[in-house]
Protein backbone atom coordinates (compact mmCIF):
# COMPACT_ATOMS: atom_id res chain seq x y z
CA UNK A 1 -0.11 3.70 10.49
CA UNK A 2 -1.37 7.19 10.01
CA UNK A 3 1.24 10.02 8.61
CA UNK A 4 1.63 13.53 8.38
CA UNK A 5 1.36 14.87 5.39
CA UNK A 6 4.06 17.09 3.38
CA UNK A 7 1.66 20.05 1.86
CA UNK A 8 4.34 20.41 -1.13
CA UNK A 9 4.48 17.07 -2.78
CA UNK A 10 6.81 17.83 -4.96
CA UNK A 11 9.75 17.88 -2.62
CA UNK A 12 9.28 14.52 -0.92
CA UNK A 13 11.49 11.98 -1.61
CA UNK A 14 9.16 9.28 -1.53
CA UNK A 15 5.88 8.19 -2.98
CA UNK A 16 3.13 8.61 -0.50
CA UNK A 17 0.08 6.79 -1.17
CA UNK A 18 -3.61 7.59 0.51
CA UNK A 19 -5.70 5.07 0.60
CA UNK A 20 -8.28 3.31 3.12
CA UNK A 21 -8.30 0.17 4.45
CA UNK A 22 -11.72 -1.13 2.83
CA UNK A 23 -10.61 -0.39 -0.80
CA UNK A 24 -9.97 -2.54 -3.49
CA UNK A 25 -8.19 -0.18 -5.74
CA UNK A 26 -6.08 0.89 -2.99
CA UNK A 27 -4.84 -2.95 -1.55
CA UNK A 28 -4.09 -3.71 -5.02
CA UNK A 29 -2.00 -0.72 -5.53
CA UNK A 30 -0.21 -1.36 -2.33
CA UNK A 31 0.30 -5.14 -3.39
CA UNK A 32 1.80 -3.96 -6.72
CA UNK A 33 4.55 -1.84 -4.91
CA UNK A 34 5.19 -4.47 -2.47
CA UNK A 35 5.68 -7.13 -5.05
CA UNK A 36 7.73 -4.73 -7.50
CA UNK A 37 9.98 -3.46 -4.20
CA UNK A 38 9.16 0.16 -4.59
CA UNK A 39 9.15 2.04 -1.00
CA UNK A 40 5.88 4.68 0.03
CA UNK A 41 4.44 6.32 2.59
CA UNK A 42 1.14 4.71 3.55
CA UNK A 43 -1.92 7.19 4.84
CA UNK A 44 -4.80 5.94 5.78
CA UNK A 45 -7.45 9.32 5.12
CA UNK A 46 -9.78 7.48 7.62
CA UNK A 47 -7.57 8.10 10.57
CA UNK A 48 -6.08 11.17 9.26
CA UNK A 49 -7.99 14.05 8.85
CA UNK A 50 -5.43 16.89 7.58
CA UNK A 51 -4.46 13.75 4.86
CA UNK A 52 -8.70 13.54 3.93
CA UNK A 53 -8.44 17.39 3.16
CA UNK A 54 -5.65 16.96 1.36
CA UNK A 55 -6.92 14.10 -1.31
CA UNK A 56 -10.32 16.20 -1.15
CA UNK A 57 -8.09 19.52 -2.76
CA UNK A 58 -5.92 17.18 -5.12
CA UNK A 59 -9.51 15.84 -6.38
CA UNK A 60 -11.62 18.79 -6.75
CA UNK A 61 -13.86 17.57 -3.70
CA UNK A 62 -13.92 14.04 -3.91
CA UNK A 63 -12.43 11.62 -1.81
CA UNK A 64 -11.07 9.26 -4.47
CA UNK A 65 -8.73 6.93 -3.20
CA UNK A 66 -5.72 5.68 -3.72
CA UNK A 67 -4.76 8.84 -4.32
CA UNK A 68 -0.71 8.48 -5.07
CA UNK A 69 1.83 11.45 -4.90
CA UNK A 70 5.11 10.69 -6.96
CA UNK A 71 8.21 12.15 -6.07
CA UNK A 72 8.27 14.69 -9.59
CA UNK A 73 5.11 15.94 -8.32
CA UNK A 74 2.76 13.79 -10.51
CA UNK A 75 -0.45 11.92 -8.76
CA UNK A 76 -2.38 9.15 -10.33
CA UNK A 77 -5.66 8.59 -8.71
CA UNK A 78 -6.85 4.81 -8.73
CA UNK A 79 -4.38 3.79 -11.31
CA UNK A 80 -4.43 0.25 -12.53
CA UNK A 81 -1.26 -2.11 -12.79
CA UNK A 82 -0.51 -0.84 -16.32
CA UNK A 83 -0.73 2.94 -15.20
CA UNK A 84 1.74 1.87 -12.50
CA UNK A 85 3.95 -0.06 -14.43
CA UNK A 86 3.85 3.00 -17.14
CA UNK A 87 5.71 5.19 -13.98
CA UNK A 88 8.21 2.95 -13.95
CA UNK A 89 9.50 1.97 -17.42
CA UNK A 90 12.97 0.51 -15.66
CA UNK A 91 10.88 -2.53 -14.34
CA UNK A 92 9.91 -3.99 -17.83
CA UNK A 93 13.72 -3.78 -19.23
């Protein structure tokens, strides 16, 4: 399921979430976006190398996953559901 990545985030049109299969943190984020409807690019850092760099720069060296890449530019790096919900203030109208 493994992506290239865009190396200027802030023109993609889509969020793009990295994550790895055996995290926590990461399934819940990607259960939050399913249940709320809100499309993103899935990239698994295990499978993709360039994508592992990547998170590695965005993080000062660490590999913290999910690392997510909004559209504006903006990451959030194993947000909870309220730091998700708090990018999208159009969901709790």
């Amino acid at each position: 399921m493994s992506e290239a990545i865009n190396e200027t985030p802030n023109t993609q049109q889509k969020i793009t979430m990295y994550a790895t299969t055996w995290c926590g943190d990461c399934r819940n984020a990607r259960r939050w976006f399913d249940s709320h409807g809100i499309a993103y690019d899935y990239i698994n850092i295990e499978e993709n190398e360039q994508a592992a760099e990547y998170v590695r720069k965005v993080n000062n060296g660490a590999s913290s996953v999910p690392t997510i890449i909004f559209p504006d530019g903006s990451v959030l790096v194993e947000p909870g559901a309220r730091e998700l919900a708090a990018k999208f203030p159009e969901l709790s109208k």
